[in-house]
C-alpha atoms as a PDB file:
ATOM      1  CA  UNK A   1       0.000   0.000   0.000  1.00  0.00           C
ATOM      2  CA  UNK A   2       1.753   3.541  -1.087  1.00  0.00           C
ATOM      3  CA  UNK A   3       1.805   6.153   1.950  1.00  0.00           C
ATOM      4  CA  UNK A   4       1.289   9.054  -0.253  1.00  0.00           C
ATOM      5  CA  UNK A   5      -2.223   9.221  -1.268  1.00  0.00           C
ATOM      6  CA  UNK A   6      -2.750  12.553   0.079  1.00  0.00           C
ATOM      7  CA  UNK A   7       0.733  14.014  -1.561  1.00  0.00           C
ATOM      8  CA  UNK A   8      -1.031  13.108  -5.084  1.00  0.00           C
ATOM      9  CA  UNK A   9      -4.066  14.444  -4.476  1.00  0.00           C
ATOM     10  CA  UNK A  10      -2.005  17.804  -3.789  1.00  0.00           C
ATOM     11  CA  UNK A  11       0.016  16.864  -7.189  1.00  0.00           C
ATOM     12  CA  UNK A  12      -2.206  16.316  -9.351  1.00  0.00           C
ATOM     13  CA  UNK A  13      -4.102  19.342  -9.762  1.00  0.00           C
ATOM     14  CA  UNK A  14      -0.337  20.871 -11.118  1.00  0.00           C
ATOM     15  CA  UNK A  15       0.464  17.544 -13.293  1.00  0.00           C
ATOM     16  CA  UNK A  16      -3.043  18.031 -14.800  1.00  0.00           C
ATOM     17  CA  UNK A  17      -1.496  21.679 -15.692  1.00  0.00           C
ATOM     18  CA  UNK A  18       1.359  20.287 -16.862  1.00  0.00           C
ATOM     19  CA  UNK A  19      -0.443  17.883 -19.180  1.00  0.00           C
ATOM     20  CA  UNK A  20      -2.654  20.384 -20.310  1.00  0.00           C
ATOM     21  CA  UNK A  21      -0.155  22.755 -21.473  1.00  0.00           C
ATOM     22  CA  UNK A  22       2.389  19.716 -23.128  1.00  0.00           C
ATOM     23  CA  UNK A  23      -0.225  17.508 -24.377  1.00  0.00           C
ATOM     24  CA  UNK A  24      -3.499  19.665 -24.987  1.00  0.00           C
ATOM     25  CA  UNK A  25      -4.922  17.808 -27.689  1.00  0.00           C
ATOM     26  CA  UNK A  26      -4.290  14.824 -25.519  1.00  0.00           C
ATOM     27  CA  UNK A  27      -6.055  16.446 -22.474  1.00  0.00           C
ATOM     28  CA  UNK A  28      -9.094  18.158 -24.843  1.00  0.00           C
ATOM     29  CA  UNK A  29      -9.279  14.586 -26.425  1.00  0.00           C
ATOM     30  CA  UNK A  30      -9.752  12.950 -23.281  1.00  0.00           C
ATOM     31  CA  UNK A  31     -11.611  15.190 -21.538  1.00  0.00           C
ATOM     32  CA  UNK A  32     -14.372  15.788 -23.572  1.00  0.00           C
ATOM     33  CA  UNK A  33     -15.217  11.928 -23.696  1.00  0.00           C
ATOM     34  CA  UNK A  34     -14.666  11.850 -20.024  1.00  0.00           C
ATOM     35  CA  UNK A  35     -17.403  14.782 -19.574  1.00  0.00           C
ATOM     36  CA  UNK A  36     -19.439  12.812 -22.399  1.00  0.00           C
ATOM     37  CA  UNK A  37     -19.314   9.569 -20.955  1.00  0.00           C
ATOM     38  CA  UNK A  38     -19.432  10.631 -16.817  1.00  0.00           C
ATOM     39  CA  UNK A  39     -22.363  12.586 -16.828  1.00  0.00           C
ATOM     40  CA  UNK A  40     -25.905  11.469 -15.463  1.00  0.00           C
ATOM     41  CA  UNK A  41     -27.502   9.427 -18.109  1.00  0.00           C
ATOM     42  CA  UNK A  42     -29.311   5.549 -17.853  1.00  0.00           C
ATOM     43  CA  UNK A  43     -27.064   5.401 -14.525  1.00  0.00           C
ATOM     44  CA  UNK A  44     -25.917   7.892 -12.071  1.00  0.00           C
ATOM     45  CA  UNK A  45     -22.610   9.784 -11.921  1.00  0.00           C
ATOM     46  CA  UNK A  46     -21.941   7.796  -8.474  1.00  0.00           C
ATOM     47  CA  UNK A  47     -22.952   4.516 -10.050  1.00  0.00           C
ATOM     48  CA  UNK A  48     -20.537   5.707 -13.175  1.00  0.00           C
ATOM     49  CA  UNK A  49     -17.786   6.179 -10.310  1.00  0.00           C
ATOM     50  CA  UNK A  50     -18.518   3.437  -8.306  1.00  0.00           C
ATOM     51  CA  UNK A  51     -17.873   1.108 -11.664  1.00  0.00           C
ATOM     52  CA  UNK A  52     -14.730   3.260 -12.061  1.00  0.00           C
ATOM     53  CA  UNK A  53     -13.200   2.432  -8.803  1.00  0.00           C
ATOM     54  CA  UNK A  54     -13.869  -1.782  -9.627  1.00  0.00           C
ATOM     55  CA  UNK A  55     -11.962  -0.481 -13.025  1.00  0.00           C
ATOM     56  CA  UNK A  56      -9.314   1.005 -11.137  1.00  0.00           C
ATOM     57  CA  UNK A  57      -9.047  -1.953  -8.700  1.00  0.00           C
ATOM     58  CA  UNK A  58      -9.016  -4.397 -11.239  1.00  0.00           C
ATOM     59  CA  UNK A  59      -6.291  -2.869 -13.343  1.00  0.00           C
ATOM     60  CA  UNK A  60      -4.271  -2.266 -10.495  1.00  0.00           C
ATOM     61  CA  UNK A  61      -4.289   1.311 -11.165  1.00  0.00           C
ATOM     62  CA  UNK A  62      -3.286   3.408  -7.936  1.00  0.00           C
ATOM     63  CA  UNK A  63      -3.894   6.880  -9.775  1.00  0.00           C
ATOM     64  CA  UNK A  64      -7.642   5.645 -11.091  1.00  0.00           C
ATOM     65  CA  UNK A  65      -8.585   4.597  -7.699  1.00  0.00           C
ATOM     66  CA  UNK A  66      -7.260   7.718  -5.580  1.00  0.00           C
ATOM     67  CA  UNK A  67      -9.008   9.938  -7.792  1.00  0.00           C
ATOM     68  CA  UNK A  68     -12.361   7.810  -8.299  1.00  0.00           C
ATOM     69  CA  UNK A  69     -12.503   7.026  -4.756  1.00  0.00           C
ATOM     70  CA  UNK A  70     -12.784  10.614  -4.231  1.00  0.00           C
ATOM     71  CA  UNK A  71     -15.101  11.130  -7.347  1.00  0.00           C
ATOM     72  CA  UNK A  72     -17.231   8.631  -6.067  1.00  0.00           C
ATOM     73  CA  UNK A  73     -17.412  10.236  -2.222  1.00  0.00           C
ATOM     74  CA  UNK A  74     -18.590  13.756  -4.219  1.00  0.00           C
ATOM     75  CA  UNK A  75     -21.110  11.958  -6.443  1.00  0.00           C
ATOM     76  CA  UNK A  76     -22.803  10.496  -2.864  1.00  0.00           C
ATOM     77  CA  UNK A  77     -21.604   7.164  -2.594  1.00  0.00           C
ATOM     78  CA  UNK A  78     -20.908   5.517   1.334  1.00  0.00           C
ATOM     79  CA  UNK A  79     -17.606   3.823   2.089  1.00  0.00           C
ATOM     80  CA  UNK A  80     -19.426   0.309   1.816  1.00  0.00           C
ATOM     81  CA  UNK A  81     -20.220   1.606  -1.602  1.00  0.00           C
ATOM     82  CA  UNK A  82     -16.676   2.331  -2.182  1.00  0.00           C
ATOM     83  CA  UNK A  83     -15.667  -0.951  -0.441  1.00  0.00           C
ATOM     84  CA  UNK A  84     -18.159  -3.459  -2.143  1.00  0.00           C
ATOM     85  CA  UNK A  85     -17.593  -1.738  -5.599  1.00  0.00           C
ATOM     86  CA  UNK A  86     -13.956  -2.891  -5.320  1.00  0.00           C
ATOM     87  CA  UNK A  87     -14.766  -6.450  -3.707  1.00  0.00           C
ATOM     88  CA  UNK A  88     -16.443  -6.952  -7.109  1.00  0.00           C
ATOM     89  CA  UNK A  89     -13.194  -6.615  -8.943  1.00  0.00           C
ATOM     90  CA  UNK A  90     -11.917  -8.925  -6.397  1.00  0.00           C
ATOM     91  CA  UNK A  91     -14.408 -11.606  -7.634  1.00  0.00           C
ATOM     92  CA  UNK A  92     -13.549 -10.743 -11.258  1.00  0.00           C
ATOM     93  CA  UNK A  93      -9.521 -10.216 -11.166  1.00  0.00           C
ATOM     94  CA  UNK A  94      -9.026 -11.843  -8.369  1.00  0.00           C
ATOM     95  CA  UNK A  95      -5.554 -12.026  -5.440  1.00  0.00           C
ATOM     96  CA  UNK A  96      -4.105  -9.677  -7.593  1.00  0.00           C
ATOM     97  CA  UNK A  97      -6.634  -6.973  -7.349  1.00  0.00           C
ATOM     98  CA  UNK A  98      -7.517  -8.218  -3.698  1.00  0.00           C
ATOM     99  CA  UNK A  99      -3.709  -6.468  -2.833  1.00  0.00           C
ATOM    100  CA  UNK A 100      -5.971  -2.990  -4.632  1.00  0.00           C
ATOM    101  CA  UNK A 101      -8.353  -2.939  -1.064  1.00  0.00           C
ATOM    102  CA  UNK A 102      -5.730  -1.082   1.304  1.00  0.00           C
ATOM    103  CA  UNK A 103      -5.193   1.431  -1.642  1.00  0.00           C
ATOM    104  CA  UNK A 104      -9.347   2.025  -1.320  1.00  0.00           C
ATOM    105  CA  UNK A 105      -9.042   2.026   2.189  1.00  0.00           C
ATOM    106  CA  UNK A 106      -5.683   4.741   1.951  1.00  0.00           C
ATOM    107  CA  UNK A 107      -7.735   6.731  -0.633  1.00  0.00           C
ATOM    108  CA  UNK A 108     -10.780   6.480   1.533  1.00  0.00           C
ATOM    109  CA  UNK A 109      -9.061   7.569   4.608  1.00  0.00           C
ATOM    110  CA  UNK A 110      -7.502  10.541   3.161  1.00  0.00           C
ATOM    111  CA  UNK A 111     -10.474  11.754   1.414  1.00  0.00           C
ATOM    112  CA  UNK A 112     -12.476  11.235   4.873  1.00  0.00           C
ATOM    113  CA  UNK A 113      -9.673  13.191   6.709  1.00  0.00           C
ATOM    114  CA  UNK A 114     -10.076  16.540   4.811  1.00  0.00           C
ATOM    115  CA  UNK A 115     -14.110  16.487   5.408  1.00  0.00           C
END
């Protein structure tokens, strides 16, 4: 489990800037399907998120689930939300994305920290 979930929450906001400026087709590319896809449609932006963090669990992505764990908090959704949406990926992936849980539980605990 990395100990510096709440060091890239305060990164990321200047990456994203960083990425933005190098890369802006890459950023306008990706970001206009994200705000395409993400909004409330046939499910809700917290279900959206909730499948996100399983994604991000399941892929073993640490970046995807710190910032969809905290996605998912804004968009309504509990910590046994957050927690069963992840066992899920658990059942899919399997051991390798059951060693993903402490990184929902990190990501959890920061975002709960700063209210």
């Amino acid at each position: 489990m990395r100990d510096d979930v709440g060091e890239y929450y305060e990164q990321w906001e200047e990456a994203r800037g960083k990425m933005k400026e190098l890369v802006p087709d890459v950023m306008r590319g990706f970001g206009g399907m994200f705000q395409a896809i993400m909004k409330k449609g046939a499910l809700s932006v917290r279900e959206k998120e909730l499948i996100a963090v399983a994604i991000g669990v399941a892929l073993r992505c640490a970046p995807c689930v710190d910032l969809h764990v905290q996605a998912s908090l804004k968009a309504g959704a509990t910590r046994e939300q957050i927690l069963e949406a992840a066992g899920v990926a658990v059942v899919i992936c399997g051991g390798a994305s059951l060693t993903y849980i402490p990184e929902v539980i990190a990501a959890l605990e920061q975002c709960e920290s700063k209210g």
